[in-house]
Structure formats: C-alpha cells, structure tokens
Protein backbone atom coordinates (compact mmCIF):
# COMPACT_ATOMS: atom_id res chain seq x y z
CA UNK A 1 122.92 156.55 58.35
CA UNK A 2 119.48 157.29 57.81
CA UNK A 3 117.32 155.48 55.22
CA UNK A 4 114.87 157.98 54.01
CA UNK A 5 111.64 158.84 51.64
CA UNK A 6 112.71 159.81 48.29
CA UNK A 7 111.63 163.36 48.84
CA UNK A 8 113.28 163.55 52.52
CA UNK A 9 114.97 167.04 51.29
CA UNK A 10 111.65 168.96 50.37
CA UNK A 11 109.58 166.89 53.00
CA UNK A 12 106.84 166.45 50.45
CA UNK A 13 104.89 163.47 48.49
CA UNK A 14 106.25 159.99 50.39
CA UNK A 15 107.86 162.48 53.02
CA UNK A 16 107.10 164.54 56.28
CA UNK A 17 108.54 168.16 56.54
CA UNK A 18 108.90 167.75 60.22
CA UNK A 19 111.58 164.93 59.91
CA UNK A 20 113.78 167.83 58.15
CA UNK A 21 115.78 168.71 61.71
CA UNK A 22 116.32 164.74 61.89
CA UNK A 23 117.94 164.42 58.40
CA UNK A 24 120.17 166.72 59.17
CA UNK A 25 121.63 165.29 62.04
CA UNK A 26 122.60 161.52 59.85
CA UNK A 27 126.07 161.05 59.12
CA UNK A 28 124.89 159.82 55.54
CA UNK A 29 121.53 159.54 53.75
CA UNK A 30 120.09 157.01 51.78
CA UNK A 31 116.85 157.79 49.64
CA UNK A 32 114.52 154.92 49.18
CA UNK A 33 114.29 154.96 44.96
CA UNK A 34 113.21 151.70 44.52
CA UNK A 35 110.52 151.84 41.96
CA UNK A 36 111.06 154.83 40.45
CA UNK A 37 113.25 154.15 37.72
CA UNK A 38 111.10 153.64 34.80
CA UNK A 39 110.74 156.03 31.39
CA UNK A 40 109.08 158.51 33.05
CA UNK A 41 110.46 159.27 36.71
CA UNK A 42 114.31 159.45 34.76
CA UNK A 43 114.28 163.30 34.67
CA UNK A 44 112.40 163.62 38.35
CA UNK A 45 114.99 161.27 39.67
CA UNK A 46 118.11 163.03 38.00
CA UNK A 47 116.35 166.68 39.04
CA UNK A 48 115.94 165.40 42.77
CA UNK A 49 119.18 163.50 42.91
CA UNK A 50 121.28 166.50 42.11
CA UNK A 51 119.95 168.98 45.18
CA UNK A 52 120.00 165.99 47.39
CA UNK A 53 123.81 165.32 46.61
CA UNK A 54 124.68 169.59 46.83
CA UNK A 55 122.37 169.51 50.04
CA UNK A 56 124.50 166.39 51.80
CA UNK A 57 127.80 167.73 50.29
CA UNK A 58 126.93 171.34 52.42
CA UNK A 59 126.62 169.08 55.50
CA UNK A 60 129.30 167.41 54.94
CA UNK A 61 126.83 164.36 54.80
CA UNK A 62 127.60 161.53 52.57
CA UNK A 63 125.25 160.60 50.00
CA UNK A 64 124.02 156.82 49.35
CA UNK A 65 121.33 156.49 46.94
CA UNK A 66 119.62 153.24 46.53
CA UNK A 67 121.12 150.97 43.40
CA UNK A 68 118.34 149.03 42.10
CA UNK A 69 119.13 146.87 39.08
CA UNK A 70 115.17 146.80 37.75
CA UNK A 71 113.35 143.58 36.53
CA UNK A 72 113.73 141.92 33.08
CA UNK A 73 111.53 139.25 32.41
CA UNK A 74 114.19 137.55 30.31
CA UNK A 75 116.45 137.22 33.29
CA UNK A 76 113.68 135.83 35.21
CA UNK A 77 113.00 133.27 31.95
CA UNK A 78 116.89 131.69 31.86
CA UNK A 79 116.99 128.54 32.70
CA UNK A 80 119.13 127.67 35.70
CA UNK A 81 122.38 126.39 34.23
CA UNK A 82 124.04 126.31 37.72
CA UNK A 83 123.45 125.72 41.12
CA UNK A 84 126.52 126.02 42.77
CA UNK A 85 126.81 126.82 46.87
C-alpha cells in the first residue's frame, strides 16, 4: 500500500510527477486528505476522488482514501461522563 499526496495521480501541488512509475506499482493507494474537507475543497475533493478511483480500478489497484471525521468544538466541549478502560 502506498500512502500518497492528495494529488499523487496528476503529480502536481503537494505531489512530484516523478513518483508516477512508483504509484503504479502499489497494490492499493491511499491519498493523504486530511485537511481538506472544509466548504470549499468539497467539489475539488469529489472532482479528484473520482479519476483517482477510475485510475486504481484500470490497475486493478484498490482504492483507500483517508476517512477523517473533522473537528467540532462541541465534541471537544462535552464533559467526560465516562472513563472506562
């Protein structure tokens, strides 16, 4: 599995195009998207997701986008009704 840049297919912005041959070569990918799910990066992340997916599919590559469940300040602000180990 390799753990990539977000932009490992067009080897662009957090990415090098000369890591393109190495890519190809993973059994699976898996896109770093942390931070990049806010208002504005939705459509670039659906749009880059989607080529990525038909990209690894034509490999026969899986696919293995980061989850990232984002920040809420009112989960940080519960109190702690449980401690249980």
């Amino acid at each position: 599995m390799a753990s990539t840049p977000f932009s490992w297919r067009t080897g662009d912005k957090d990415s090098r195009s000369d890591f393109s041959t190495f890519y190809s070569k993973a059994d699976a990918i898996m896109p770093w998207s942390v931070g990049r799910y806010y208002d504005s990066y939705y459509d670039q992340l659906v749009n880059t997701q989607t080529p990525d997916l038909a990209l690894c599919k034509n490999r026969g590559q899986l696919y293995a986008p980061v989850l990232w469940p984002g920040f809420s300040w009112s989960i940080l602000q519960v109190p702690m009704i449980m401690n249980i180990y």
